[in-house]
Protein backbone atom coordinates (compact mmCIF):
# COMPACT_ATOMS: atom_id res chain seq x y z
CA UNK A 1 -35.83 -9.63 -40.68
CA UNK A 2 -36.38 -11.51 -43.83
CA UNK A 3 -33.82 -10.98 -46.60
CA UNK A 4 -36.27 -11.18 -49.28
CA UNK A 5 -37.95 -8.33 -47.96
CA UNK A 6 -34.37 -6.72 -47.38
CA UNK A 7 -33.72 -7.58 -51.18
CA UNK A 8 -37.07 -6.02 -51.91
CA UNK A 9 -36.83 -2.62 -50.34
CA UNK A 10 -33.00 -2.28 -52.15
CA UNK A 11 -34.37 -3.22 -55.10
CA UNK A 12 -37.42 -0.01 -54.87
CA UNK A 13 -34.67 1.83 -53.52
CA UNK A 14 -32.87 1.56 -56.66
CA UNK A 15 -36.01 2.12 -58.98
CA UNK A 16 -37.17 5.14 -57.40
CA UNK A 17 -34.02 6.73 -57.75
CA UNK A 18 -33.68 5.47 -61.69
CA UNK A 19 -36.92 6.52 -61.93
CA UNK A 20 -36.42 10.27 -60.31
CA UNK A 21 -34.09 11.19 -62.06
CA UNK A 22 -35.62 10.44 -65.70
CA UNK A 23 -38.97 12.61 -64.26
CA UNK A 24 -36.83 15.75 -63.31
CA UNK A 25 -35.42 15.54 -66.78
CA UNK A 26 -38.41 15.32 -68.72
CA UNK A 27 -40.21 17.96 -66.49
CA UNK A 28 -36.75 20.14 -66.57
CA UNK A 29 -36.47 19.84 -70.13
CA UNK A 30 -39.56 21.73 -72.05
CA UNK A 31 -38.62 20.34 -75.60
CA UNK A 32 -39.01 16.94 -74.21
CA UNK A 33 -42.70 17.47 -74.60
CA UNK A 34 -43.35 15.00 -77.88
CA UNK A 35 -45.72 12.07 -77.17
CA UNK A 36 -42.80 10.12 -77.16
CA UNK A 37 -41.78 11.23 -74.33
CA UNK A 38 -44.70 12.35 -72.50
CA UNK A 39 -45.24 8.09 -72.58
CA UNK A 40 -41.81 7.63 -71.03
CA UNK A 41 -42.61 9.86 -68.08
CA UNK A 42 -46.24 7.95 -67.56
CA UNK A 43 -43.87 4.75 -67.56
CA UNK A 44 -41.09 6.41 -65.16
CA UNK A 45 -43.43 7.88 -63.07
CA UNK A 46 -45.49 4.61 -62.84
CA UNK A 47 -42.01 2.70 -61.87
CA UNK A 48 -41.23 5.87 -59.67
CA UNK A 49 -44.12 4.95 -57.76
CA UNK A 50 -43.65 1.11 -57.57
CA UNK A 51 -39.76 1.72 -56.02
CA UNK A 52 -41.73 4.23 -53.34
CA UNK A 53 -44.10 1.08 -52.80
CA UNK A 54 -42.01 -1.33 -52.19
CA UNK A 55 -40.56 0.99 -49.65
CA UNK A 56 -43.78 1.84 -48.15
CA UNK A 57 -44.42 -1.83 -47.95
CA UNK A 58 -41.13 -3.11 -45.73
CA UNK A 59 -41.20 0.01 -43.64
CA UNK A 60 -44.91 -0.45 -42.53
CA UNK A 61 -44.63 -4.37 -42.48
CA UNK A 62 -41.63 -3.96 -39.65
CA UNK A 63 -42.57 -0.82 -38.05
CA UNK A 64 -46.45 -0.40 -38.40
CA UNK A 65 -48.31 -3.78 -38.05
CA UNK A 66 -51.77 -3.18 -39.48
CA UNK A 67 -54.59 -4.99 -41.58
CA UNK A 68 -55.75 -1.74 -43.44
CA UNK A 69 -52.07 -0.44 -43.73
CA UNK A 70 -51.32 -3.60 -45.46
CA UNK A 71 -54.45 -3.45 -47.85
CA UNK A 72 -53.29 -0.19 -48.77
CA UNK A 73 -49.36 -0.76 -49.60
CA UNK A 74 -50.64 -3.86 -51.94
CA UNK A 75 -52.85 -1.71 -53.49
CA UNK A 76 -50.81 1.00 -53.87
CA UNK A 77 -48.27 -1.69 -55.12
CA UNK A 78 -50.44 -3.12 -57.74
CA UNK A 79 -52.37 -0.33 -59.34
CA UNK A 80 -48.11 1.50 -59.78
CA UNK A 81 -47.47 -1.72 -61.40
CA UNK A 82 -50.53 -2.21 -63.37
CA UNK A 83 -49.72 1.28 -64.78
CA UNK A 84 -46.26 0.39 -65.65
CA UNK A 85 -47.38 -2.55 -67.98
CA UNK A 86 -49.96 -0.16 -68.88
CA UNK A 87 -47.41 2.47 -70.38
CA UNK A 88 -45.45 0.07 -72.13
CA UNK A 89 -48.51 -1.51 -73.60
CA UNK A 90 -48.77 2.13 -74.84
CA UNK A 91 -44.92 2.86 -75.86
CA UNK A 92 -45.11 -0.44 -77.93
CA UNK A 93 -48.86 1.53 -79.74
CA UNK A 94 -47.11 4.46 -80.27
CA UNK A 95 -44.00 2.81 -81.72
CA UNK A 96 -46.20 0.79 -84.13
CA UNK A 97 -48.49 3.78 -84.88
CA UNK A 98 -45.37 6.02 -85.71
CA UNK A 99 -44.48 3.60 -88.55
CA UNK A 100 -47.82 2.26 -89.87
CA UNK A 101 -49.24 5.80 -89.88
CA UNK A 102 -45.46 7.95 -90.41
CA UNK A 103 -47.34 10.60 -92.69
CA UNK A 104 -50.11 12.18 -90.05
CA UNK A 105 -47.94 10.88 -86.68
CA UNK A 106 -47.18 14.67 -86.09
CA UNK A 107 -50.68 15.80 -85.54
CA UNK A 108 -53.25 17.00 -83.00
CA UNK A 109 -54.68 13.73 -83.53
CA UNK A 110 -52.02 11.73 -82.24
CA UNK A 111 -51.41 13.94 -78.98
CA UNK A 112 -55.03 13.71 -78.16
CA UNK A 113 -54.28 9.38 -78.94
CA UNK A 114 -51.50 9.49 -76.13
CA UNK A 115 -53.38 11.27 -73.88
CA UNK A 116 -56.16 9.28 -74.24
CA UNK A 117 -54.16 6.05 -74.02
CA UNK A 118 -52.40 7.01 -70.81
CA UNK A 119 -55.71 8.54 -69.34
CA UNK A 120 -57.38 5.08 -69.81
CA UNK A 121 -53.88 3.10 -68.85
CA UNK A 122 -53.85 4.95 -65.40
CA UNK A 123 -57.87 4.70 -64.80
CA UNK A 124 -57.59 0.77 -65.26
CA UNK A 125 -54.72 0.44 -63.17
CA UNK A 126 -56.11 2.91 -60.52
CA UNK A 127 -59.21 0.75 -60.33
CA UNK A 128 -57.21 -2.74 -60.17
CA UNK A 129 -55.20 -1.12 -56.84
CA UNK A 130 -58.77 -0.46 -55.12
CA UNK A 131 -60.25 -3.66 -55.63
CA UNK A 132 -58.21 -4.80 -52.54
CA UNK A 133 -59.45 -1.34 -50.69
CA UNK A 134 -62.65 -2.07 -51.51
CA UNK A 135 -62.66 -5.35 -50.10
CA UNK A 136 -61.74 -8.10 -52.30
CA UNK A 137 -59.61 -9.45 -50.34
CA UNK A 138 -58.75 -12.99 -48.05
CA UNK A 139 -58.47 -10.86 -44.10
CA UNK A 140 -62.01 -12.88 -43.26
CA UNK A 141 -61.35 -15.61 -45.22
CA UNK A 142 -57.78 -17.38 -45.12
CA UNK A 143 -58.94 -19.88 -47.79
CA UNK A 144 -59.29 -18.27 -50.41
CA UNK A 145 -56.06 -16.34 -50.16
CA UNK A 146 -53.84 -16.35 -53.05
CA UNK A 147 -50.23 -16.56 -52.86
CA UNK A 148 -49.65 -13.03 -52.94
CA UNK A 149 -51.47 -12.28 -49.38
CA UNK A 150 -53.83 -10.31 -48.79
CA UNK A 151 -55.15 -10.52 -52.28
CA UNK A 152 -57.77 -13.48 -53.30
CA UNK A 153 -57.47 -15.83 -55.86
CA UNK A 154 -59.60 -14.41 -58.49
CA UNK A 155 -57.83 -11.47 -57.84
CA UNK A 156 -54.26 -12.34 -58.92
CA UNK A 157 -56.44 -14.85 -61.62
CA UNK A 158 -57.36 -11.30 -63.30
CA UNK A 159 -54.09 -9.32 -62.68
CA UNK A 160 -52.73 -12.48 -64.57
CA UNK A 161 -54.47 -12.66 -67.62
CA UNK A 162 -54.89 -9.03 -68.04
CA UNK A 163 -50.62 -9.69 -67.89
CA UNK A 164 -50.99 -12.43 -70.51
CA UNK A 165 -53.29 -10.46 -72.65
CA UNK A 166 -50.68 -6.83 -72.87
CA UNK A 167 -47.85 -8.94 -73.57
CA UNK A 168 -49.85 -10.90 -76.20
CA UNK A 169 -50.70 -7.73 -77.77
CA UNK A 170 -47.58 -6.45 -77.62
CA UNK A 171 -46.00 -9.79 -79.39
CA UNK A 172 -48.32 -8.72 -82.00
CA UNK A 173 -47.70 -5.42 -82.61
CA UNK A 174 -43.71 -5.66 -82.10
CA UNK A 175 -43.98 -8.83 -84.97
CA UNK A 176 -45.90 -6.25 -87.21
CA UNK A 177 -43.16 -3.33 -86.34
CA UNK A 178 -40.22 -5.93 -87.18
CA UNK A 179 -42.45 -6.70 -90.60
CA UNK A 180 -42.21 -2.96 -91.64
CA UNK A 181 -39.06 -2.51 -90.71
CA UNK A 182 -37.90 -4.84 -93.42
CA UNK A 183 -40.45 -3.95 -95.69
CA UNK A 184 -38.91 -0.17 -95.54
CA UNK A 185 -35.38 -1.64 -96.07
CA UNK A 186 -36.19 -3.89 -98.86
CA UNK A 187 -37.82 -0.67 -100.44
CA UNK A 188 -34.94 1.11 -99.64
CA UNK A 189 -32.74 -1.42 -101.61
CA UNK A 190 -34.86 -1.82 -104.31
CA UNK A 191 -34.60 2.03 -105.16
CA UNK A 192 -30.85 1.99 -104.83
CA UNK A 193 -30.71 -1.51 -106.49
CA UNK A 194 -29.11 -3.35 -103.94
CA UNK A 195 -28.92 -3.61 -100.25
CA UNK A 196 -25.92 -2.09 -98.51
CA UNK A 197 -24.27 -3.21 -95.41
CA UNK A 198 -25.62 -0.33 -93.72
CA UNK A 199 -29.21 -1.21 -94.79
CA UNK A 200 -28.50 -4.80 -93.54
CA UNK A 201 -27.03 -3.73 -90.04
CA UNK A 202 -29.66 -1.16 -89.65
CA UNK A 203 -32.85 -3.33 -89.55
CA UNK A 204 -31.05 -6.25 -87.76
CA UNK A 205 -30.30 -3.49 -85.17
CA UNK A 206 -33.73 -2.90 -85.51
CA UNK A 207 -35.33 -6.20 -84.72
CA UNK A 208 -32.56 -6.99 -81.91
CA UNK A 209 -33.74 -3.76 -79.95
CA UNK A 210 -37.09 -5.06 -80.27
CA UNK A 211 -36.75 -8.62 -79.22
CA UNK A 212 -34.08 -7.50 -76.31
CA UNK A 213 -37.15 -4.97 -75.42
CA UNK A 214 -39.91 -7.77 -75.39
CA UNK A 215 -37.68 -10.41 -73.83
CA UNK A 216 -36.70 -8.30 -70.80
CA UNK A 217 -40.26 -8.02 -70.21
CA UNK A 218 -41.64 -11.34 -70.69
CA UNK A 219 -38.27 -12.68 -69.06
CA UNK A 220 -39.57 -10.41 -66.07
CA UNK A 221 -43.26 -10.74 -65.54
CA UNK A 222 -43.37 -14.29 -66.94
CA UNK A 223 -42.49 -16.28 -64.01
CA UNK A 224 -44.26 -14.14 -61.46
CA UNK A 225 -47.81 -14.50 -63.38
CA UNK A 226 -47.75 -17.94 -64.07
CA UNK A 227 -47.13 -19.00 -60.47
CA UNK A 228 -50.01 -16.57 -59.43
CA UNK A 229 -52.09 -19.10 -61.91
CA UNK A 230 -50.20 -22.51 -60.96
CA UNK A 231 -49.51 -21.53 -56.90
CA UNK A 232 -51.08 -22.69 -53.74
CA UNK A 233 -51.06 -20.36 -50.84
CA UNK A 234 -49.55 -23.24 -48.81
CA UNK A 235 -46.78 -23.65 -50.80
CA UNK A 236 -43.04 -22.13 -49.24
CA UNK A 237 -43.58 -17.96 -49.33
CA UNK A 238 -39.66 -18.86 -51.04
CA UNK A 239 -41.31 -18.90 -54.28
CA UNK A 240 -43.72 -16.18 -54.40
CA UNK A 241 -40.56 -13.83 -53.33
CA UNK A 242 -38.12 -15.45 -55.99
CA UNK A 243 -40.54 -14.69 -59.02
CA UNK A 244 -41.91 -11.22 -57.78
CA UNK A 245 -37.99 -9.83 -56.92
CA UNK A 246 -37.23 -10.60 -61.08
CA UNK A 247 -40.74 -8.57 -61.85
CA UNK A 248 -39.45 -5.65 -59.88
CA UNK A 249 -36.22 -5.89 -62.25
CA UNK A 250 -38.15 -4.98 -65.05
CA UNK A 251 -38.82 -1.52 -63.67
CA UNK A 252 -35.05 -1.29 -62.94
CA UNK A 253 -34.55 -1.67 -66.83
CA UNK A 254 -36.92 0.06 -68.36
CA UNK A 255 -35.23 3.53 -67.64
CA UNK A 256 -32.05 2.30 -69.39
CA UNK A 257 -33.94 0.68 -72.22
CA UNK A 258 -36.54 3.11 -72.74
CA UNK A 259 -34.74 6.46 -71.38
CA UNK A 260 -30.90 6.71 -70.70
CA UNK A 261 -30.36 5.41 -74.15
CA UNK A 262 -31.81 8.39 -76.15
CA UNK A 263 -29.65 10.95 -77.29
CA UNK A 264 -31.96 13.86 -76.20
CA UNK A 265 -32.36 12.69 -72.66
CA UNK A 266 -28.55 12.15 -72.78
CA UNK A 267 -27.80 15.92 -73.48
CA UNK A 268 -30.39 16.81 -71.17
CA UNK A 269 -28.28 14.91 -68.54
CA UNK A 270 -25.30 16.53 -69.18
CA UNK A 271 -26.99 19.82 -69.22
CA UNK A 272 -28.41 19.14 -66.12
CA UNK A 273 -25.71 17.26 -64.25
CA UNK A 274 -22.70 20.20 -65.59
CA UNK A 275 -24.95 23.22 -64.52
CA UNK A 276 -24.44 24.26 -68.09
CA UNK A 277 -28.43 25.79 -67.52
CA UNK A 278 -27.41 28.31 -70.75
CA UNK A 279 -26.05 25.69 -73.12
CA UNK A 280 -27.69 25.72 -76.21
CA UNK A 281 -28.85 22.44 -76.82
CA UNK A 282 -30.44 21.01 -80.51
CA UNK A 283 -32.75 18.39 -79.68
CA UNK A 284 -33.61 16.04 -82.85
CA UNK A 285 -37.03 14.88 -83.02
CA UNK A 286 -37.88 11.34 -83.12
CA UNK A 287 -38.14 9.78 -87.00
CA UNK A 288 -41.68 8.18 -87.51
CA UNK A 289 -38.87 5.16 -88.40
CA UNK A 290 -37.41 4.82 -85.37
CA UNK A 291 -37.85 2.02 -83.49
């Protein structure tokens, strides 16, 4: 029994249940039914899924010992991942979106955005978990195996750079969000005529949320994509396993970052967790400004 596989399976365990539990809310709770929200259940479902995976995966490598079993848990594995960037790609649009365009964010137009962000997240991440299926793969050909077995070379090549390319993109669009953030709270100064403490403490909360939320993910998936690039299949399977068990942190995080934080899914919690099913709870909606 290999501990890394052992440290694996805990570490889906954990997710799915992090994961669960912000689902049920958001489906228990009709007002959490803003696009804010509908974009933190794609991203807990899509985590939801990976914990379930990496389940999936040690239970069928130690119990049921099979070629297209395999292919299927990696793709399963990759396409719940690839949706998971996915989403966040689409939190950080949103976020930016809400502040460059604060005025018409509360339209028709912007639920029919989401929507068509996470229907085109989910289809690109569905069709990156086939490719294995479908046969790109290294079962007939050990060679040209990557170090993420059974998947190719090119394969984990293209799951890399389309890795390097979201958090590029989202590097961008969190600099520009950090850039209007102090442009609103110089305005804000200049109409009172000087900048207050609370001015000054907002907007450096501001950019610290933001940089904690970028780190965390680049701190995550960093490691784990580059050695996909830079690995050899014959290297020790040591180092595949100790940059892929950070990656799966990230999922682990995201509910607290992105979900147990916010003061609606909070009450919700306490709503759901005291049985209080009657309480009359005011839910505030999300400020185009917040970030």
């Amino acid at each position: 029994l290999n501990p890394w596989d052992v440290m694996l399976c805990v570490s889906g365990t954990a997710i799915a249940c992090e994961n669960a539990l912000v689902v049920a809310i958001i489906c228990y709770s009709p007002a959490l039914r803003t696009p804010m929200f509908v974009l933190v259940g794609s991203l807990a479902t899509a985590d939801l899924l990976a914990g379930l995976g990496l389940i999936l995966n040690f239970v069928f490598q130690y119990v049921i010992r099979s070629e297209t079993v395999s292919l299927l848990t990696v793709g399963f594995l990759v396409a719940s991942f690839a949706a998971s960037v996915s989403s966040l790609l689409a939190i950080t649009v949103d976020r930016y979106l809400s502040l460059y365009n604060a005025l018409t964010y509360y339209s028709e137009r912007t639920v029919l955005c989401i929507h068509t962000m996470l229907a085109g997240a989910w289809g690109v991440s569905l069709c990156l978990g086939l490719l294995p299926v479908l046969g790109w793969n290294c079962l007939h050909d050990r060679t040209a195996c990557s170090v993420v077995r059974p998947l190719t070379k090119s394969n984990v090549t293209l799951l890399s750079a389309s890795f390097f390319l979201v958090f590029l993109i989202m590097l961008h669009l969190y600099i520009e969000i950090c850039k209007i953030v102090c442009r609103h709270a110089h305005q804000i100064a200049l109409q009172q005529h000087f900048l207050t403490a609370s001015h000054y403490v907002t907007t450096k909360k501001g950019v610290s949320t933001l940089a904690i939320i970028l780190g965390t993910f680049g701190a995550s998936w960093l490691p784990f994509a580059i050695y996909c690039v830079v690995g050899d299949p014959d290297y020790p399977s040591v180092y595949t396993y100790a940059t892929l068990l950070p990656a799966t942190y990230n999922s682990m995080i995201n509910p607290i970052i992105y979900a147990y934080r916010n003061q609606e899914i909070q009450r919700c919690m306490w709503v759901l967790f005291c049985g209080c099913f009657q309480a009359k709870v005011s839910f505030r909606s999300r400020s185009p400004s917040d970030v």
